[in-house]
C-alpha atoms as a PDB file:
ATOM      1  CA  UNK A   1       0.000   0.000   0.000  1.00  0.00           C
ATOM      2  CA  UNK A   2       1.543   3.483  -0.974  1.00  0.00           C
ATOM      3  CA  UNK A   3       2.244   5.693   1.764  1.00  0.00           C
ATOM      4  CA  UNK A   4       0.947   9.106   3.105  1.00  0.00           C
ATOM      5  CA  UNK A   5       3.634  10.410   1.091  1.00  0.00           C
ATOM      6  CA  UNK A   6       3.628   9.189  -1.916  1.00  0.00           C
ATOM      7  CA  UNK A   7      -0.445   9.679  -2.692  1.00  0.00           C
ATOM      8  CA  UNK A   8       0.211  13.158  -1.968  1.00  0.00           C
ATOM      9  CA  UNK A   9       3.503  13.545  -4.284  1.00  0.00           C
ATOM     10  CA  UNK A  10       0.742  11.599  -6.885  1.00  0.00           C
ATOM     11  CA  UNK A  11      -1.853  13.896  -6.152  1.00  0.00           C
ATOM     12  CA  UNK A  12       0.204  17.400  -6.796  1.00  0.00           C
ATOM     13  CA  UNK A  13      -0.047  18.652 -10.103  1.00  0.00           C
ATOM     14  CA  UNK A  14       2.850  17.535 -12.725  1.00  0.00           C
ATOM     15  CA  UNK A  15       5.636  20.511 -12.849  1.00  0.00           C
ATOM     16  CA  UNK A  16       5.388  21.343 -16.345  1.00  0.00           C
ATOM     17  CA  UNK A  17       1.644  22.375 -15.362  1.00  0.00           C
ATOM     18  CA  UNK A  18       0.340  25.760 -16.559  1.00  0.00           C
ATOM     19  CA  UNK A  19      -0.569  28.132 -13.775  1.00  0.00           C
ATOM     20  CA  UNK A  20      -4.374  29.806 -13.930  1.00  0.00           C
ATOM     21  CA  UNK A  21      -4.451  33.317 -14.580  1.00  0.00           C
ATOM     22  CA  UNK A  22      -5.410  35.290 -11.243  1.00  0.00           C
ATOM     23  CA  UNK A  23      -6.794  38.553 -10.638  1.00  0.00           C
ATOM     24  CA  UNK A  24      -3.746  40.814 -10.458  1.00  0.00           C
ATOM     25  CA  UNK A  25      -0.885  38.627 -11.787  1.00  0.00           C
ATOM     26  CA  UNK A  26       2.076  40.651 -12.898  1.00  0.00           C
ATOM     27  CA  UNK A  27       2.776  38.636 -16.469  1.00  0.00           C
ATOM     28  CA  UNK A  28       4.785  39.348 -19.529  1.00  0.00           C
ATOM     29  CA  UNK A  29       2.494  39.581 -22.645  1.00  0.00           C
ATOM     30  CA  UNK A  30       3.707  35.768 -23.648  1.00  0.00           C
ATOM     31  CA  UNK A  31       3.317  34.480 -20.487  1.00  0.00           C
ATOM     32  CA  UNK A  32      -0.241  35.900 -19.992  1.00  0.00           C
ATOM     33  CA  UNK A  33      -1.166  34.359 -23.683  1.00  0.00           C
ATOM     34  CA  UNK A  34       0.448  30.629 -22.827  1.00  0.00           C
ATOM     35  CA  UNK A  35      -1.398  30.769 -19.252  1.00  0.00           C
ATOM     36  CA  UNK A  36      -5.348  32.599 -21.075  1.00  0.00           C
ATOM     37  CA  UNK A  37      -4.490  29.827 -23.672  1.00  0.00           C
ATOM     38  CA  UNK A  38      -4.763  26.780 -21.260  1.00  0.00           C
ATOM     39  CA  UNK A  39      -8.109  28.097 -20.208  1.00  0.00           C
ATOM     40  CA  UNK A  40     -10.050  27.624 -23.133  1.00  0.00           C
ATOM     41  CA  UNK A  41     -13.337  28.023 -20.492  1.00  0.00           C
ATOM     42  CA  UNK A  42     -12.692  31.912 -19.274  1.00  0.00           C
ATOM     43  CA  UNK A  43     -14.303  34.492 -21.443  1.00  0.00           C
ATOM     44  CA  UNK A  44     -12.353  37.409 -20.723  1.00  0.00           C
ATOM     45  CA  UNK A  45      -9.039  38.730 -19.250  1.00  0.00           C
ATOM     46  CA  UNK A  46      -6.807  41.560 -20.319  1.00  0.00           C
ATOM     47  CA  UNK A  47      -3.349  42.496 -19.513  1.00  0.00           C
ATOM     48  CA  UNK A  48      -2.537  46.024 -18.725  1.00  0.00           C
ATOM     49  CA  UNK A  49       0.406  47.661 -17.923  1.00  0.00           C
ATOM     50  CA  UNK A  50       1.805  44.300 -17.333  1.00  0.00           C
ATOM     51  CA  UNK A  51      -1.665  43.495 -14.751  1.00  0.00           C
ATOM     52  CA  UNK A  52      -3.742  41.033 -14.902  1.00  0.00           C
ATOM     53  CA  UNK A  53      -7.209  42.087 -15.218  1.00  0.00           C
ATOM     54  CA  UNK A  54     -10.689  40.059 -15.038  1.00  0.00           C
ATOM     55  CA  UNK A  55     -13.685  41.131 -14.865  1.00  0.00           C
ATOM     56  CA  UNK A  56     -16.758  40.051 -12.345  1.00  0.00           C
ATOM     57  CA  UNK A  57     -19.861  38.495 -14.414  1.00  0.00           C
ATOM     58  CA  UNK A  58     -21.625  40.870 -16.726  1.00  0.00           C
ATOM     59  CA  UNK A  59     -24.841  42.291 -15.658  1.00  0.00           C
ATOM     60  CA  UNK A  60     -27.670  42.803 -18.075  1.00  0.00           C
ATOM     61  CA  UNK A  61     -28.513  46.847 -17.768  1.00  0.00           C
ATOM     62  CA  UNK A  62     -25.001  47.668 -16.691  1.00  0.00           C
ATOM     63  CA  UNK A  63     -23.083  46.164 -18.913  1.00  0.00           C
ATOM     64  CA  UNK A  64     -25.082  43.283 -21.687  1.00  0.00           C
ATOM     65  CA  UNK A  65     -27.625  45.729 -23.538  1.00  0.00           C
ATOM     66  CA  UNK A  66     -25.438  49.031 -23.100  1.00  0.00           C
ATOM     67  CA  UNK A  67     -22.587  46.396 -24.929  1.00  0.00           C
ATOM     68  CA  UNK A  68     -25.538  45.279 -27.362  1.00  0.00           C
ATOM     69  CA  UNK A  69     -26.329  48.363 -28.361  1.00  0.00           C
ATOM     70  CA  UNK A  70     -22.952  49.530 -29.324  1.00  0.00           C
ATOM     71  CA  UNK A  71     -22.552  46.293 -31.220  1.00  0.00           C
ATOM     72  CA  UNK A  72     -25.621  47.395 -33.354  1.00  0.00           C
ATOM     73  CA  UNK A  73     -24.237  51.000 -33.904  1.00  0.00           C
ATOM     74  CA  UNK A  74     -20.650  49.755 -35.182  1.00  0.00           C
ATOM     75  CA  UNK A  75     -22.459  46.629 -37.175  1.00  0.00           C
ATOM     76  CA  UNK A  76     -24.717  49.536 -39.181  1.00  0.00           C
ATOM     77  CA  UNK A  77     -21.589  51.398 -40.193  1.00  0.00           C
ATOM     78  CA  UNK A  78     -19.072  48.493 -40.571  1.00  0.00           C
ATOM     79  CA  UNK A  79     -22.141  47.032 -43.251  1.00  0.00           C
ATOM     80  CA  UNK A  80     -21.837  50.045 -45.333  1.00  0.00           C
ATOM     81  CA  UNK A  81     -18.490  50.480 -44.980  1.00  0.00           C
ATOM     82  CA  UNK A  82     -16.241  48.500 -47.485  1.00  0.00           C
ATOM     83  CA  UNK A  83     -12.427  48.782 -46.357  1.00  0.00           C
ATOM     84  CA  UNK A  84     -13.267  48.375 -42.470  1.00  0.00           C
ATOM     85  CA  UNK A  85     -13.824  45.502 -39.959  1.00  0.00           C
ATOM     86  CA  UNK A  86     -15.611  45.696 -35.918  1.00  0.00           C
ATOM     87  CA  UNK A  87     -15.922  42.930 -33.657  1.00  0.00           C
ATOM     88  CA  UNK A  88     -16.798  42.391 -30.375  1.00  0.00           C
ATOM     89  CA  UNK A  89     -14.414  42.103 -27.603  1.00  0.00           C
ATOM     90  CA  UNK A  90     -11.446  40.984 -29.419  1.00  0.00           C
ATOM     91  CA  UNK A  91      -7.767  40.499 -27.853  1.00  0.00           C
ATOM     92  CA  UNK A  92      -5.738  43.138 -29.027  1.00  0.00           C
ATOM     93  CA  UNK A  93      -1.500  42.877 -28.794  1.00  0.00           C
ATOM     94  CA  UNK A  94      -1.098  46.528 -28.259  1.00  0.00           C
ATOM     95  CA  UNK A  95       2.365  45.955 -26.506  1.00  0.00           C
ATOM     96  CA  UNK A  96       4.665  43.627 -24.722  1.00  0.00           C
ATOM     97  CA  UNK A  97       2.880  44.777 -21.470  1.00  0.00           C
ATOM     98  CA  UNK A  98      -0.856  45.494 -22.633  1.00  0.00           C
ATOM     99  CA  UNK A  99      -3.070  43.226 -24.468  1.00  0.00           C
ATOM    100  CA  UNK A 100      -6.517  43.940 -23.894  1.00  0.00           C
ATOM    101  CA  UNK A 101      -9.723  43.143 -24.862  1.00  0.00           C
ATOM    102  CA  UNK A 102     -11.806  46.386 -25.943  1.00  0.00           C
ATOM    103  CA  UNK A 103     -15.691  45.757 -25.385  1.00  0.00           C
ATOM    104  CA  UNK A 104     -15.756  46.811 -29.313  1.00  0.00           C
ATOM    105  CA  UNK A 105     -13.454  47.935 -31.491  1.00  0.00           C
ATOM    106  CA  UNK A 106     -14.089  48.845 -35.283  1.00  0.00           C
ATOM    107  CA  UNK A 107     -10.909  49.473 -37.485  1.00  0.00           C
ATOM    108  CA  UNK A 108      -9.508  50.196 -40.985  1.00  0.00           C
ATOM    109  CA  UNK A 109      -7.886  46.598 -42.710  1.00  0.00           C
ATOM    110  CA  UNK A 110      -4.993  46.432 -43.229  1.00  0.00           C
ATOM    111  CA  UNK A 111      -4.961  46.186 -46.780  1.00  0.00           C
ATOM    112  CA  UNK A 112      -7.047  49.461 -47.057  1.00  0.00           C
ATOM    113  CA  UNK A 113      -4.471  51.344 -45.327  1.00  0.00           C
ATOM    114  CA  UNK A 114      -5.418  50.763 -41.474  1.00  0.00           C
ATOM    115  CA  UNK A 115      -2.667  50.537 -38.589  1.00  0.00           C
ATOM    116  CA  UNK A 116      -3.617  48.191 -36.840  1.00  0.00           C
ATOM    117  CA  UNK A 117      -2.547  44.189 -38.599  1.00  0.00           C
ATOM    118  CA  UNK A 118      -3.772  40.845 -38.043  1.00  0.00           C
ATOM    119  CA  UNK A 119      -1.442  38.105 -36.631  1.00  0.00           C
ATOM    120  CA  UNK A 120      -1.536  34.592 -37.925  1.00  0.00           C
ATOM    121  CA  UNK A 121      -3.394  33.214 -35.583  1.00  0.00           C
ATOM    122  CA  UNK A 122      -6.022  35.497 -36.054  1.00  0.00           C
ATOM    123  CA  UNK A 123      -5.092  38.416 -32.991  1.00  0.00           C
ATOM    124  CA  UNK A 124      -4.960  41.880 -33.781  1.00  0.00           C
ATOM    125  CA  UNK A 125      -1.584  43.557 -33.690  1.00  0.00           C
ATOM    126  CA  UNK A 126      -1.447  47.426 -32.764  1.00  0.00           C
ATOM    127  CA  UNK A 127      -3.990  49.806 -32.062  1.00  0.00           C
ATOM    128  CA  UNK A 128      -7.040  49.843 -33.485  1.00  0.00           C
ATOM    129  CA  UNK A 129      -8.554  53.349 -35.205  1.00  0.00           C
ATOM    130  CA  UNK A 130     -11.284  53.305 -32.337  1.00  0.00           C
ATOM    131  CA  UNK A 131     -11.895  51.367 -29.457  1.00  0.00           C
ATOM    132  CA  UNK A 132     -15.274  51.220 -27.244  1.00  0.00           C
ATOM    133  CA  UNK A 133     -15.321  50.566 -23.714  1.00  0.00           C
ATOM    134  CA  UNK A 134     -19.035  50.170 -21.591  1.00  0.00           C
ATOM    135  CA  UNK A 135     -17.559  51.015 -18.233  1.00  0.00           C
ATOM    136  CA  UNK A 136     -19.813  50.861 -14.803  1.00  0.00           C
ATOM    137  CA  UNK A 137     -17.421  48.716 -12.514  1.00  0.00           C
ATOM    138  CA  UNK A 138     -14.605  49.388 -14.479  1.00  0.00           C
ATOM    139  CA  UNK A 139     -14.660  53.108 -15.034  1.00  0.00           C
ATOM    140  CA  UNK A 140     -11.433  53.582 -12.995  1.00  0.00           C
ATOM    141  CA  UNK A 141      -9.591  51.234 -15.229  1.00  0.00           C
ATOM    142  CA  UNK A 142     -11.061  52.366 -18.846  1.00  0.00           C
ATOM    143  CA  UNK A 143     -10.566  56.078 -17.527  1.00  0.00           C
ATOM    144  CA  UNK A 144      -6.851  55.837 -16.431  1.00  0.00           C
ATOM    145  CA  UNK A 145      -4.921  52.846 -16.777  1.00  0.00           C
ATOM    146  CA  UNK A 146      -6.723  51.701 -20.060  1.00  0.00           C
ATOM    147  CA  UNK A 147      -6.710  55.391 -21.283  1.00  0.00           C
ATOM    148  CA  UNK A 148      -3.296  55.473 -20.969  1.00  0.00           C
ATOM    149  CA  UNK A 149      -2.518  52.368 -22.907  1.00  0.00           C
ATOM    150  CA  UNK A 150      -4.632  53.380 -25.404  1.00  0.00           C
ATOM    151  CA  UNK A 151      -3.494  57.352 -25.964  1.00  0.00           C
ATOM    152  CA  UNK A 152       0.300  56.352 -25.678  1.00  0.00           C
ATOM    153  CA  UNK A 153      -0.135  52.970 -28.166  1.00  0.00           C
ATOM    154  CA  UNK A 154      -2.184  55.071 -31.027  1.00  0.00           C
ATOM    155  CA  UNK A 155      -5.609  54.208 -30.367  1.00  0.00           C
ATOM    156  CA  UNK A 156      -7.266  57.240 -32.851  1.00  0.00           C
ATOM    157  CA  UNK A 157     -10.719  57.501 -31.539  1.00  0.00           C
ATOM    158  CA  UNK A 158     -11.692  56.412 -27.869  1.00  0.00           C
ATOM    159  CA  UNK A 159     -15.508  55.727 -26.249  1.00  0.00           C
ATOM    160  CA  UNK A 160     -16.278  55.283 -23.252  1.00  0.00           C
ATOM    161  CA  UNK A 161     -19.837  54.667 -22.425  1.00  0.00           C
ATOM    162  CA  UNK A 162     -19.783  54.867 -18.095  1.00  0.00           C
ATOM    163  CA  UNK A 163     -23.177  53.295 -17.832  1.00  0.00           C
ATOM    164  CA  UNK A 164     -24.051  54.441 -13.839  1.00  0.00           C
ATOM    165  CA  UNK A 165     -23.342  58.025 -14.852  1.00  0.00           C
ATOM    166  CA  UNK A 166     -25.461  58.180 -17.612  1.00  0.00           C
ATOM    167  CA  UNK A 167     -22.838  59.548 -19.776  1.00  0.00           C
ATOM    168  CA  UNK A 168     -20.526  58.896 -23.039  1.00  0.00           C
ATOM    169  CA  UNK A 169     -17.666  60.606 -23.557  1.00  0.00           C
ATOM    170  CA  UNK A 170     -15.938  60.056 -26.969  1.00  0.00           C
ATOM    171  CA  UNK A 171     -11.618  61.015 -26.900  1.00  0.00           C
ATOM    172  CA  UNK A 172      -9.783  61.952 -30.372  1.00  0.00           C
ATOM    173  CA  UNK A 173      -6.388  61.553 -30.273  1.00  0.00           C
ATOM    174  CA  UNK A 174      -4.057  64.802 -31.378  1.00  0.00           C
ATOM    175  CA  UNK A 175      -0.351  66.037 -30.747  1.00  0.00           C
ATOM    176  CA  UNK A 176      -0.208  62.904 -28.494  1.00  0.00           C
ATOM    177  CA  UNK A 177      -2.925  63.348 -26.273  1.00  0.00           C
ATOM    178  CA  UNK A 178      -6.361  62.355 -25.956  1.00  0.00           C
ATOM    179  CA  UNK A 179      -8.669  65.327 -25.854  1.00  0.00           C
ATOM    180  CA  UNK A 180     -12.898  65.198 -26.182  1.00  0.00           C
ATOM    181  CA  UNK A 181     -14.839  65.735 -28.822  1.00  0.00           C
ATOM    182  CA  UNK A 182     -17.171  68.190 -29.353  1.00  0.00           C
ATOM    183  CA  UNK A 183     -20.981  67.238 -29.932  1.00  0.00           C
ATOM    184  CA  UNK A 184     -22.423  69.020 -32.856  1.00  0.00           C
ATOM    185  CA  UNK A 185     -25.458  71.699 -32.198  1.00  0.00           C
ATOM    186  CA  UNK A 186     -27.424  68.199 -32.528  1.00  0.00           C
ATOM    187  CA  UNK A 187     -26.059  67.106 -29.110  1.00  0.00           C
ATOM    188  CA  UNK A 188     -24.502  64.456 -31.622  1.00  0.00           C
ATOM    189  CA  UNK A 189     -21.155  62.783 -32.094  1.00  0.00           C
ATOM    190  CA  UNK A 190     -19.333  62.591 -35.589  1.00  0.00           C
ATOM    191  CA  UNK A 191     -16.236  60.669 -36.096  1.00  0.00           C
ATOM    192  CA  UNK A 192     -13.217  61.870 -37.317  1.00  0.00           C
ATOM    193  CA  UNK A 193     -11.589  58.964 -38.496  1.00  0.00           C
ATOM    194  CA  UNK A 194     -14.912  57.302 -39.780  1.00  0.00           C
ATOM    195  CA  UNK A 195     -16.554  59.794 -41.354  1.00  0.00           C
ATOM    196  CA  UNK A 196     -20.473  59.347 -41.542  1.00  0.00           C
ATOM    197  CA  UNK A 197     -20.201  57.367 -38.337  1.00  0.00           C
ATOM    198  CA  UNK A 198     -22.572  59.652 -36.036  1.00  0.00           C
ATOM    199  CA  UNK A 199     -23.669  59.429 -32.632  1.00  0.00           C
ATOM    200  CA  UNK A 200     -26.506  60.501 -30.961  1.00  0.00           C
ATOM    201  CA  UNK A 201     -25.555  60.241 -27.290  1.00  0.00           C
ATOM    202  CA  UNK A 202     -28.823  60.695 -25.534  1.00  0.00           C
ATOM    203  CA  UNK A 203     -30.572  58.498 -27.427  1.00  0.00           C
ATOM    204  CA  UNK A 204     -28.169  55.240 -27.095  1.00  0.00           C
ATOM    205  CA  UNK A 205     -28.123  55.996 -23.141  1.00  0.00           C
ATOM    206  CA  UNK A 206     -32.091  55.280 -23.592  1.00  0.00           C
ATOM    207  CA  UNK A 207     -31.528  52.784 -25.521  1.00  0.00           C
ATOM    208  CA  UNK A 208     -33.745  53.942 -28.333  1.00  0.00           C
ATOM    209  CA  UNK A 209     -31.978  51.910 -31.270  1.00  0.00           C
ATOM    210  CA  UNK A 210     -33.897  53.124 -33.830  1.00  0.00           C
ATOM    211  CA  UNK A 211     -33.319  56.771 -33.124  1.00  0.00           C
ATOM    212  CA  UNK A 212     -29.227  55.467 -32.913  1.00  0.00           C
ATOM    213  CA  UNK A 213     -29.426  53.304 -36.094  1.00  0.00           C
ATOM    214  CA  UNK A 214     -31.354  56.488 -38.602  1.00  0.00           C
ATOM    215  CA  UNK A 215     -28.835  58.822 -37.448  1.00  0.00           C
ATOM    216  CA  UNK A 216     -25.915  55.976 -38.615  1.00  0.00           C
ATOM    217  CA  UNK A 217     -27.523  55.883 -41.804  1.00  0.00           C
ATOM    218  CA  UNK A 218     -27.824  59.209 -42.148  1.00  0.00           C
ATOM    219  CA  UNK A 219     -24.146  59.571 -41.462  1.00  0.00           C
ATOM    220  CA  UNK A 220     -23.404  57.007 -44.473  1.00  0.00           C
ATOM    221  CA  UNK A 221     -25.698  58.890 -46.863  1.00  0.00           C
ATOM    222  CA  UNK A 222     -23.626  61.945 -46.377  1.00  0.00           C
ATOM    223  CA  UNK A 223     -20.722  63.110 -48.717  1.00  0.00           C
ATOM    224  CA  UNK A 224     -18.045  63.163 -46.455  1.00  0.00           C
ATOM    225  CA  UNK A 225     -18.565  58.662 -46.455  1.00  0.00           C
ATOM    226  CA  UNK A 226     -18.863  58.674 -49.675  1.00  0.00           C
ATOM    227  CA  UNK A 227     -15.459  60.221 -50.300  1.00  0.00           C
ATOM    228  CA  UNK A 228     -13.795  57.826 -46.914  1.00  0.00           C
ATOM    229  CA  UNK A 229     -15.193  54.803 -49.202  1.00  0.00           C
ATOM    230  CA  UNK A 230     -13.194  55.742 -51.855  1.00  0.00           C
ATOM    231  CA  UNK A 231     -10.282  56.702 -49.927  1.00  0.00           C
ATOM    232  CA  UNK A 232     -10.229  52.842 -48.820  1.00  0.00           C
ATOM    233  CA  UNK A 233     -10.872  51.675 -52.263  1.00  0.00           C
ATOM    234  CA  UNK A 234      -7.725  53.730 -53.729  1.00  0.00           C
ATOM    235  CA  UNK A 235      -5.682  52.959 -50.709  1.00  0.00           C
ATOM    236  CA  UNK A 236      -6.554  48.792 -51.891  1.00  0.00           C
ATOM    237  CA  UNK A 237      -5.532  49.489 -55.186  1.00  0.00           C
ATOM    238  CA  UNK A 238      -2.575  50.941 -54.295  1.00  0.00           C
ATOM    239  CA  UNK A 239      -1.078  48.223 -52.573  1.00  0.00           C
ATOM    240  CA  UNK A 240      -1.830  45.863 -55.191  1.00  0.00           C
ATOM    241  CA  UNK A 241      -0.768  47.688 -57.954  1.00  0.00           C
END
């Protein structure tokens, strides 16, 4: 009969084992990848500033419909937007000490002239031209430490939808430093980068879709899309040519 001992030595994990991810780890960028790899069940976890982050379990009105809705706004505009790509939470390798995961991101490709690339297994590498964050437990972190990351890696555009406040605050990136933009005498949004990508602010914080989706289309009606569109298509034809 084995001994005391030796069931336990049988019992411990082998040493080659991969450690979990916990809350506050302090983790190189590869390290945090092999450990979020070996836990194909956990949703989310980002790393910034070399910090493990994950977040508690997402509430409906704080967090899932606010998230929804945003998905619905960047899904209108990606649709009618040939040249760009959104998605919805995906891991982003900003850094060798940040790789986050944006609650939505929507971005020029690559071959159309955008910044950010795609690895080959399928991550995005660099900073995406805008990023969206729906912030109510984590406002500290999308407001500072997540700000940061994003203003100093080249994030262009920067929303940040703090869902307990009742607000959304929208950051454009110049000389370096994020600064707000201004709402139009509408009370609504208009991208820089995107152009025809309009917000109405006080309508998505209802969460009166159709009122947010008609003002989208509106925005990709207007001239100013129209000439973005073909800016992508030249920029395509460019690098094939």
């Amino acid at each position: 009969m084995a001994s005391v001992s030796t069931r336990a030595r049988n019992q411990r994990e082998p040493e080659d084992a991969i450690p979990t991810l916990e809350n506050g780890d302090r983790l190189s960028r590869t390290e945090f990848e092999r450990r979020y790899d070996a836990m194909p069940g956990l949703k989310k976890a980002e790393l910034i500033e070399g910090v493990v982050y994950m977040p508690s379990p997402v509430r409906l009105e704080r967090h899932g419909r606010p998230h929804g809705l945003v998905l619905a706004w960047l899904g209108v505009y990606w649709d009618g937007t040939p040249g760009t790509d959104f998605a919805d939470s995906p891991t982003a390798r900003l850094d060798s000490q940040n790789e986050p995961q944006p609650d939505a991101i929507l971005l020029i490709k690559p071959e159309h002239g955008g910044q950010a690339g795609i690895s080959p297994d399928d991550y995005i590498v660099g900073a995406p031209e805008l990023a969206v964050e729906v912030s109510s437990s984590t406002v500290s972190i999308d407001l500072n430490s997540k700000f940061e990351v994003y203003r100093r890696t080249g994030v262009r555009e920067y929303v940040v939808w703090r869902v307990l406040d009742k607000q959304i605050d929208w950051f454009m990136l110049r000389g370096g430093k994020f600064v707000r933009l201004k709402p139009d005498e509408n009370g609504h949004y208009r991208s820089h980068v995107f152009p025809g990508l309009w917000l109405d602010p006080a309508a998505m914080i209802r969460g009166e879709l159709t009122t947010v989706l008609d003002l989208v289309r509106r925005g990709l009606a207007s001239p100013e899309h129209e000439k973005f569109v073909e800016q992508l298509a030249a920029a395509a034809t460019k690098r094939t040519s």
